[in-house]
C-alpha atoms as a PDB file:
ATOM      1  CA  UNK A   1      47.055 -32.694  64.971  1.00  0.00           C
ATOM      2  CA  UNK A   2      44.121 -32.183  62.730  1.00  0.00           C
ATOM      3  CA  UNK A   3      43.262 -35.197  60.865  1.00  0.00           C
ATOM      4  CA  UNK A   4      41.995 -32.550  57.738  1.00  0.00           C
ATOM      5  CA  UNK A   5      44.241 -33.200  54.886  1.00  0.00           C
ATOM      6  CA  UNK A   6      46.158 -29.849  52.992  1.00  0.00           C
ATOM      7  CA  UNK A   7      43.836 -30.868  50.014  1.00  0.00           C
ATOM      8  CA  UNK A   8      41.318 -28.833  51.711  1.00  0.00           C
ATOM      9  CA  UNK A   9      41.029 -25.620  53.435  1.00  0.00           C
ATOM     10  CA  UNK A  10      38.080 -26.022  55.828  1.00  0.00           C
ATOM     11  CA  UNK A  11      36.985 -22.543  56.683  1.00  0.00           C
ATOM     12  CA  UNK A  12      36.777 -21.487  53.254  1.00  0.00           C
ATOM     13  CA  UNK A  13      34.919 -24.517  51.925  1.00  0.00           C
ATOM     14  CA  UNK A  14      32.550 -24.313  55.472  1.00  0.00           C
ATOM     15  CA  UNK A  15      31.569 -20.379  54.586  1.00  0.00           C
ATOM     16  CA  UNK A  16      31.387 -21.065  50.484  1.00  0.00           C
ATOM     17  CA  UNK A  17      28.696 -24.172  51.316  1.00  0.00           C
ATOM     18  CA  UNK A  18      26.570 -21.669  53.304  1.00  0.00           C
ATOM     19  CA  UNK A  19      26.876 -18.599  51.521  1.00  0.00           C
ATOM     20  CA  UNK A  20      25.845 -21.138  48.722  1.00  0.00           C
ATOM     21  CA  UNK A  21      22.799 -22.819  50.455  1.00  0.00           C
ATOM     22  CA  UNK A  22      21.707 -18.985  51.234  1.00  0.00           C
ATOM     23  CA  UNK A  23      22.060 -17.654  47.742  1.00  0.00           C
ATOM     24  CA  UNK A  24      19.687 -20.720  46.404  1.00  0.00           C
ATOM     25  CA  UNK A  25      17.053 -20.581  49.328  1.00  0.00           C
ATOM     26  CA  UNK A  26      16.929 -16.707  48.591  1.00  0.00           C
ATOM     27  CA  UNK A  27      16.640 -17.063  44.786  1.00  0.00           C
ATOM     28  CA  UNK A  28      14.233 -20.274  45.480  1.00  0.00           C
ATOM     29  CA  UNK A  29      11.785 -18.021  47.851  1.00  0.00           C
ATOM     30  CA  UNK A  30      11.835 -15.487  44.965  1.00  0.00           C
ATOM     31  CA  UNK A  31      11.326 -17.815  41.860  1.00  0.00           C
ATOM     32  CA  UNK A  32       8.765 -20.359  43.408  1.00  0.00           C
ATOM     33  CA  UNK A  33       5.631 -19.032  45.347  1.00  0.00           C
ATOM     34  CA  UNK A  34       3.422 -18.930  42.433  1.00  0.00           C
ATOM     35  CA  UNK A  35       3.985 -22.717  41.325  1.00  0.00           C
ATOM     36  CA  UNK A  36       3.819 -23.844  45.204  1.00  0.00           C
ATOM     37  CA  UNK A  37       0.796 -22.021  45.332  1.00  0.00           C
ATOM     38  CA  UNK A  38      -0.421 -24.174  42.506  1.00  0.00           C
ATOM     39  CA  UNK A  39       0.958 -27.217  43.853  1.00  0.00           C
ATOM     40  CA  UNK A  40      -0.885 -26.471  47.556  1.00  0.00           C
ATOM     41  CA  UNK A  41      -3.837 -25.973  45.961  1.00  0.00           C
ATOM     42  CA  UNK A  42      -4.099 -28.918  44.065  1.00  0.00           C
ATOM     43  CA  UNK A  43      -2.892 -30.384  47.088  1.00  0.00           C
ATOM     44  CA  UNK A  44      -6.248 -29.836  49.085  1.00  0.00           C
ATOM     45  CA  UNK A  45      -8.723 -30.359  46.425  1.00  0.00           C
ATOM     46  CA  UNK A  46      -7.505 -33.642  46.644  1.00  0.00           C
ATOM     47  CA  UNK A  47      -7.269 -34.425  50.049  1.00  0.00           C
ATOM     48  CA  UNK A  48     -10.785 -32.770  50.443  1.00  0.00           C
ATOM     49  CA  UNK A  49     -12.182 -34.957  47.122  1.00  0.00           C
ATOM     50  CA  UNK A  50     -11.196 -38.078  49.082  1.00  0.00           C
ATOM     51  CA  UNK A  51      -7.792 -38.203  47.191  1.00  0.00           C
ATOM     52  CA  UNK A  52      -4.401 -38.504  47.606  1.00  0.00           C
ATOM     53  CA  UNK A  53      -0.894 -37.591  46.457  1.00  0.00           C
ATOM     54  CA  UNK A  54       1.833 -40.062  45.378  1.00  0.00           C
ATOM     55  CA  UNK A  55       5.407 -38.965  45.427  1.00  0.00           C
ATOM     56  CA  UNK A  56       8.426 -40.710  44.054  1.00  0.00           C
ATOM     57  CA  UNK A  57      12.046 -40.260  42.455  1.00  0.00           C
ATOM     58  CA  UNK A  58      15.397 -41.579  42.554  1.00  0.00           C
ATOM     59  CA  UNK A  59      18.267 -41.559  44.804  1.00  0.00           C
ATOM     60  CA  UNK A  60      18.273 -38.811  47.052  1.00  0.00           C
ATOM     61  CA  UNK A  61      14.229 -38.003  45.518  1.00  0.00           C
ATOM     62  CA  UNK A  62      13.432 -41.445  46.765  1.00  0.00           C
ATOM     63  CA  UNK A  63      14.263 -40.490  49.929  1.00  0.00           C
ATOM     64  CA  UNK A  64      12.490 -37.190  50.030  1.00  0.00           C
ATOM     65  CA  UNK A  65       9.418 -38.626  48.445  1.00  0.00           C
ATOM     66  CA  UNK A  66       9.740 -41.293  51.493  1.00  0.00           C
ATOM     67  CA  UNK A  67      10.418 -38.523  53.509  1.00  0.00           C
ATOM     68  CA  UNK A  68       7.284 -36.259  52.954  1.00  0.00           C
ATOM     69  CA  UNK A  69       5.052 -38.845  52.374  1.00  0.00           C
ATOM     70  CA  UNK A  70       5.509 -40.388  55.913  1.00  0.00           C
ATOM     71  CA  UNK A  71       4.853 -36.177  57.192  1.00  0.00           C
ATOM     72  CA  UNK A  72       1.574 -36.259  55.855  1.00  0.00           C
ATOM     73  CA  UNK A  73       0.728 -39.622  56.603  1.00  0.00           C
ATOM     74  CA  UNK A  74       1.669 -39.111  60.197  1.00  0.00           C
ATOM     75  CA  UNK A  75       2.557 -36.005  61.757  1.00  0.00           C
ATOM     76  CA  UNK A  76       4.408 -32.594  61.057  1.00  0.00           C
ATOM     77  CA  UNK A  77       3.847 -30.156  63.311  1.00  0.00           C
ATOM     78  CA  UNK A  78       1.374 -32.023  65.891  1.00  0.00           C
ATOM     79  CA  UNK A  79      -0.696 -34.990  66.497  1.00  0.00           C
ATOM     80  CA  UNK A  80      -4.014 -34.677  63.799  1.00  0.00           C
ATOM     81  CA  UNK A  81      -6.026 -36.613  61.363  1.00  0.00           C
ATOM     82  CA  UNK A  82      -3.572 -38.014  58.987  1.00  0.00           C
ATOM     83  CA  UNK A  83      -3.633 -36.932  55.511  1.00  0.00           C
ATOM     84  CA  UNK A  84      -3.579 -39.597  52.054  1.00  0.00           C
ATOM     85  CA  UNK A  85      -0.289 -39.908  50.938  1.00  0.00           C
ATOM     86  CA  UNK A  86       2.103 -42.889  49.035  1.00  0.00           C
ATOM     87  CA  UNK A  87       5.721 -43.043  48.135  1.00  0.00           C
ATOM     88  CA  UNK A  88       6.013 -45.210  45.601  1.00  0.00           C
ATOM     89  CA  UNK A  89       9.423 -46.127  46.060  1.00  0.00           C
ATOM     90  CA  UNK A  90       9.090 -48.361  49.097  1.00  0.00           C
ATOM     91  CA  UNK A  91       7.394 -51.794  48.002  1.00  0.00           C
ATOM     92  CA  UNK A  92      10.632 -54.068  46.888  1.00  0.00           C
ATOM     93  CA  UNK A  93       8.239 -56.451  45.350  1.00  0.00           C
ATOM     94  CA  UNK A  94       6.779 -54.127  43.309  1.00  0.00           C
ATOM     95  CA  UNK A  95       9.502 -52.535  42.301  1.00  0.00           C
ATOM     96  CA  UNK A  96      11.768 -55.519  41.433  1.00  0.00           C
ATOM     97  CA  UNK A  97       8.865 -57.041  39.948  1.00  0.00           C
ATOM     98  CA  UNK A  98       8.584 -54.388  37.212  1.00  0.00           C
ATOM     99  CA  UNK A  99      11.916 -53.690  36.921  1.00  0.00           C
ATOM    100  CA  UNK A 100      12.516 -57.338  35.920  1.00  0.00           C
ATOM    101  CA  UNK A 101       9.697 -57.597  34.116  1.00  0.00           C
ATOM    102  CA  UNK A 102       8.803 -54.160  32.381  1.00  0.00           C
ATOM    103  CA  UNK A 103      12.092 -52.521  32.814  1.00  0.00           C
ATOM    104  CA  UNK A 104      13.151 -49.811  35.063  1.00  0.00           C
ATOM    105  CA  UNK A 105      11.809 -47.173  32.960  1.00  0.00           C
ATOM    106  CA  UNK A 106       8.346 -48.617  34.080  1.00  0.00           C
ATOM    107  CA  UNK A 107       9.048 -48.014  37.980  1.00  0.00           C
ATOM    108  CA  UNK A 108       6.480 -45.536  38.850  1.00  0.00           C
ATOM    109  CA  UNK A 109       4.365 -45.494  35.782  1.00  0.00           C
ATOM    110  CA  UNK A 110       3.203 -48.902  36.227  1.00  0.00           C
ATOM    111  CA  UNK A 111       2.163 -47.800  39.907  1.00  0.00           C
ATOM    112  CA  UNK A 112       0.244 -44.740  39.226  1.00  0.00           C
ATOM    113  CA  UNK A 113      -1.864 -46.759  36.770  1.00  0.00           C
ATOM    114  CA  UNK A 114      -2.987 -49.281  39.291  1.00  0.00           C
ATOM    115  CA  UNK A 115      -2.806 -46.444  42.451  1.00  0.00           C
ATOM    116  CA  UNK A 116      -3.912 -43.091  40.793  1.00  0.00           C
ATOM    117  CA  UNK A 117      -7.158 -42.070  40.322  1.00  0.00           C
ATOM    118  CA  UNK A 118      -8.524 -38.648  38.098  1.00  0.00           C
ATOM    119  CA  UNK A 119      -7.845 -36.055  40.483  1.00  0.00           C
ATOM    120  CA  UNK A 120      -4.911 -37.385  43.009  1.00  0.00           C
ATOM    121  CA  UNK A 121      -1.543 -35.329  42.747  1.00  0.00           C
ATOM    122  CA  UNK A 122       0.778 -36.950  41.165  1.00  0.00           C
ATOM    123  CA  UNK A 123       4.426 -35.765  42.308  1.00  0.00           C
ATOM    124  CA  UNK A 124       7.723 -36.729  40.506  1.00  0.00           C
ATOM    125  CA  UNK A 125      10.948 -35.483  41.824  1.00  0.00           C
ATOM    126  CA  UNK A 126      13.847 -35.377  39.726  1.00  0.00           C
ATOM    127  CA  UNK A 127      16.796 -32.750  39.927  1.00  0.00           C
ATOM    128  CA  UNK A 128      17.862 -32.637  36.937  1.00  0.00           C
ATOM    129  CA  UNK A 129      14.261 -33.268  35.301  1.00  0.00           C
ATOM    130  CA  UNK A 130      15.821 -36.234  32.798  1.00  0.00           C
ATOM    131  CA  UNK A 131      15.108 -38.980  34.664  1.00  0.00           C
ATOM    132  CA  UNK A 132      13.327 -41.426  32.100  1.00  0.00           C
ATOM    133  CA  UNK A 133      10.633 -43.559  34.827  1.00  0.00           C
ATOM    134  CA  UNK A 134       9.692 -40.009  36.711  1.00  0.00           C
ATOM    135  CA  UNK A 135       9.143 -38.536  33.420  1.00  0.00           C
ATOM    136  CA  UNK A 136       6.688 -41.737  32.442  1.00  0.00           C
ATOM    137  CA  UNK A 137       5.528 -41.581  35.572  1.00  0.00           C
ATOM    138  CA  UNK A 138       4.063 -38.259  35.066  1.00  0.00           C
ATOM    139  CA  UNK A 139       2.883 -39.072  31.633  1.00  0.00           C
ATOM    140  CA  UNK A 140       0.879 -41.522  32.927  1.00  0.00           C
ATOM    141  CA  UNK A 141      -0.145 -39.429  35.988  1.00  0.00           C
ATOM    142  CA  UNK A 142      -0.911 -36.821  33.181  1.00  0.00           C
ATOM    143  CA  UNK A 143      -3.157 -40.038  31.441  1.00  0.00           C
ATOM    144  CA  UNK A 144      -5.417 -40.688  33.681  1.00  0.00           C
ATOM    145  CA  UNK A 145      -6.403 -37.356  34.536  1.00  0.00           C
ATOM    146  CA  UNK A 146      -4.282 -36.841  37.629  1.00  0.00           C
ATOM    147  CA  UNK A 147      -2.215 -33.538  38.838  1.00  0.00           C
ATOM    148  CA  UNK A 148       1.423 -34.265  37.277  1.00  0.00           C
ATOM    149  CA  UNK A 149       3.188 -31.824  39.410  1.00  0.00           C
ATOM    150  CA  UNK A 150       7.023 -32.240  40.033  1.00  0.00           C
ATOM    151  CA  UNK A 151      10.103 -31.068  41.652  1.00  0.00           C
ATOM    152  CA  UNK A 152      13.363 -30.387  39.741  1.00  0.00           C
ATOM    153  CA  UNK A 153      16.456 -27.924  39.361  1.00  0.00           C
ATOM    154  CA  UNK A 154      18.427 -26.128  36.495  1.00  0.00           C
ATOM    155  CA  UNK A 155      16.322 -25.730  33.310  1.00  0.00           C
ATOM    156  CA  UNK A 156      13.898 -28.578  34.546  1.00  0.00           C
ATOM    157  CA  UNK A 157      15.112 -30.867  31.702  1.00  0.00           C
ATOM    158  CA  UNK A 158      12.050 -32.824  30.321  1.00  0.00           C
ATOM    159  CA  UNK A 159       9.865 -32.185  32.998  1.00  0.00           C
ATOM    160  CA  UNK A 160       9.566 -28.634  31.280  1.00  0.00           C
ATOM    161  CA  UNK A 161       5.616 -28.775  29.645  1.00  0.00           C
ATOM    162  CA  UNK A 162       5.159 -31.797  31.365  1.00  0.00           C
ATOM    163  CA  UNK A 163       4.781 -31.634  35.143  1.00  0.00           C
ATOM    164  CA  UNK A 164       2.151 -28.659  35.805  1.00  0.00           C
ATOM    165  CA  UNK A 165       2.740 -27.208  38.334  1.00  0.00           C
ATOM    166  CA  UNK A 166       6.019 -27.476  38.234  1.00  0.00           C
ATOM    167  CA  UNK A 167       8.512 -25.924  40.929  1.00  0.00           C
ATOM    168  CA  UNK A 168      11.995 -25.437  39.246  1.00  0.00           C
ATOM    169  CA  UNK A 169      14.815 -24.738  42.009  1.00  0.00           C
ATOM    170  CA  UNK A 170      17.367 -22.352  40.131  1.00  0.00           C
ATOM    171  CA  UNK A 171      20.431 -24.553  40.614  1.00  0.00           C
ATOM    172  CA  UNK A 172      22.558 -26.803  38.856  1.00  0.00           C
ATOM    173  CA  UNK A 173      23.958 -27.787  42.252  1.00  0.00           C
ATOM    174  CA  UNK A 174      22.549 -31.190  42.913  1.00  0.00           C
ATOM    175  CA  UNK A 175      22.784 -31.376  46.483  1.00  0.00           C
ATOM    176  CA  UNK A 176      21.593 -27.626  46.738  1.00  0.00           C
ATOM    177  CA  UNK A 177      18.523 -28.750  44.759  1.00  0.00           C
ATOM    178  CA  UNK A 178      17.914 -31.465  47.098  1.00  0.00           C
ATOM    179  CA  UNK A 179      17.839 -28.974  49.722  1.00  0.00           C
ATOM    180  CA  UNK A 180      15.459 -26.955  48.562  1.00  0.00           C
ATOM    181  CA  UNK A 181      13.163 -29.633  47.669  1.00  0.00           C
ATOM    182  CA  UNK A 182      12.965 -31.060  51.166  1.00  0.00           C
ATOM    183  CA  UNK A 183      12.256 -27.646  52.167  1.00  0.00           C
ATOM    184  CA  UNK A 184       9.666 -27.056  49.395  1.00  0.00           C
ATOM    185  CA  UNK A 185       8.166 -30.508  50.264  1.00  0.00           C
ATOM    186  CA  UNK A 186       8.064 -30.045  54.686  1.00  0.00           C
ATOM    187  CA  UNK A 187       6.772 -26.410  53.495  1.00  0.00           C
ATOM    188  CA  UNK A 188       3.758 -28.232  51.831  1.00  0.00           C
ATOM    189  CA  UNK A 189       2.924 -30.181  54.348  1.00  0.00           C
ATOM    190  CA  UNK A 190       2.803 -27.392  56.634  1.00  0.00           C
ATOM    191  CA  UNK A 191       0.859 -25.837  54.500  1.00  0.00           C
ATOM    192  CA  UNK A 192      -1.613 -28.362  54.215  1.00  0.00           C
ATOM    193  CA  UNK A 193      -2.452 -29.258  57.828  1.00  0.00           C
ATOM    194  CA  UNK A 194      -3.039 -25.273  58.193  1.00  0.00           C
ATOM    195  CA  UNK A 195      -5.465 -25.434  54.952  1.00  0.00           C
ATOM    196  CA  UNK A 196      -7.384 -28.226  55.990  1.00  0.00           C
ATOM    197  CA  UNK A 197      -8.036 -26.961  59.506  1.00  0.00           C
ATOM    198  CA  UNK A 198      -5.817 -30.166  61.054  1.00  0.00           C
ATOM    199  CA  UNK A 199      -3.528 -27.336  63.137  1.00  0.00           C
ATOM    200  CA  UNK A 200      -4.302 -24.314  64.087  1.00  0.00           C
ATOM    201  CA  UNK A 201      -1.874 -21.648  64.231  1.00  0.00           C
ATOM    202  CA  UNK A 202      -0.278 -18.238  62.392  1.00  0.00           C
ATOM    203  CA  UNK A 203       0.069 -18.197  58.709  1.00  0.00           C
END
């Protein structure tokens, strides 16, 4: 006996997930390669200026910033030099420290001032583009003369003439945003072993 309640009819909720995921990575690949291109580039002249690129978010954007950071500062495709980057959602001291004492809002801002330097990317991701310490963490990115780039979905809330570049998925499905921004984010770090001659290959 199938342990599926009647509340849900699998097959039909299976196929409408996928055809879905599909319809947002097809719209995605048609909406995005000019701001990835942007983002890539920016990308290398920092790496090659001795830089680096901080990621962070909330949630499920923690996660991915965790995620991608750890890609670059490791491995992707194959063993190679590694490549500077920071999620700055991983320190519990830090971050309890200035949420107790500065306030949540303060989370990432308060770490790009003391880890960013003119030049270093500076990547907030945020799917709806309203969350308040991604937002000042950009501004402060922004501040001190870093790349305030970011990763969002729908109309990009506040991010919008804030985060340049900034790659927009066209959702307002949350967890089909977060799909596409893993993507986006494994996609740059393909990207940028190829352009900084760590592995050779096609493309």
């Amino acid at each position: 006996m199938s342990l599926v309640g009647e509340n849900l009819d699998l097959p039909d909720f299976y196929a409408a997930e996928f055809a879905e995921h599909k319809d947002v990575a097809a719209a995605t690949e048609r909406a995005l390669m000019a701001p990835f291109q942007q983002l890539l580039e920016a990308s290398i002249k920092a790496i090659e200026g001795g830089g680096k690129i901080l990621f962070f978010g909330n949630g499920g954007s923690a996660s991915d910033a965790q995620h991608i950071a750890t890609e670059l500062t490791v491995r992707y495709v194959t063993d190679r030099a590694p490549i500077a980057a920071i999620a700055l959602t991983t320190d519990t001291s830090a971050l309890t420290a200035i949420g107790n004492d500065m306030g949540f809002e303060e989370l990432f801002a308060r770490q790009v001032a003391a880890l960013g330097r003119p030049g270093d990317v500076a990547v907030g991701i945020s799917t709806s583009g309203r969350s308040r310490n991604v937002i000042r963490g950009l501004e402060a990115a922004r501040d001190q003369g870093l790349v305030a780039a970011a990763l969002s979905g729908g109309d990009g809330g506040q991010l919008a003439g804030l985060a340049d570049p900034l790659l927009i998925v066209p959702s307002r499905t949350t967890a089909r945003i977060q799909e596409m921004h893993i993507m986006l984010g494994q996609m740059l770090c393909g990207a940028l072993e190829k352009s900084l001659g760590l592995v050779q290959g096609h493309g």
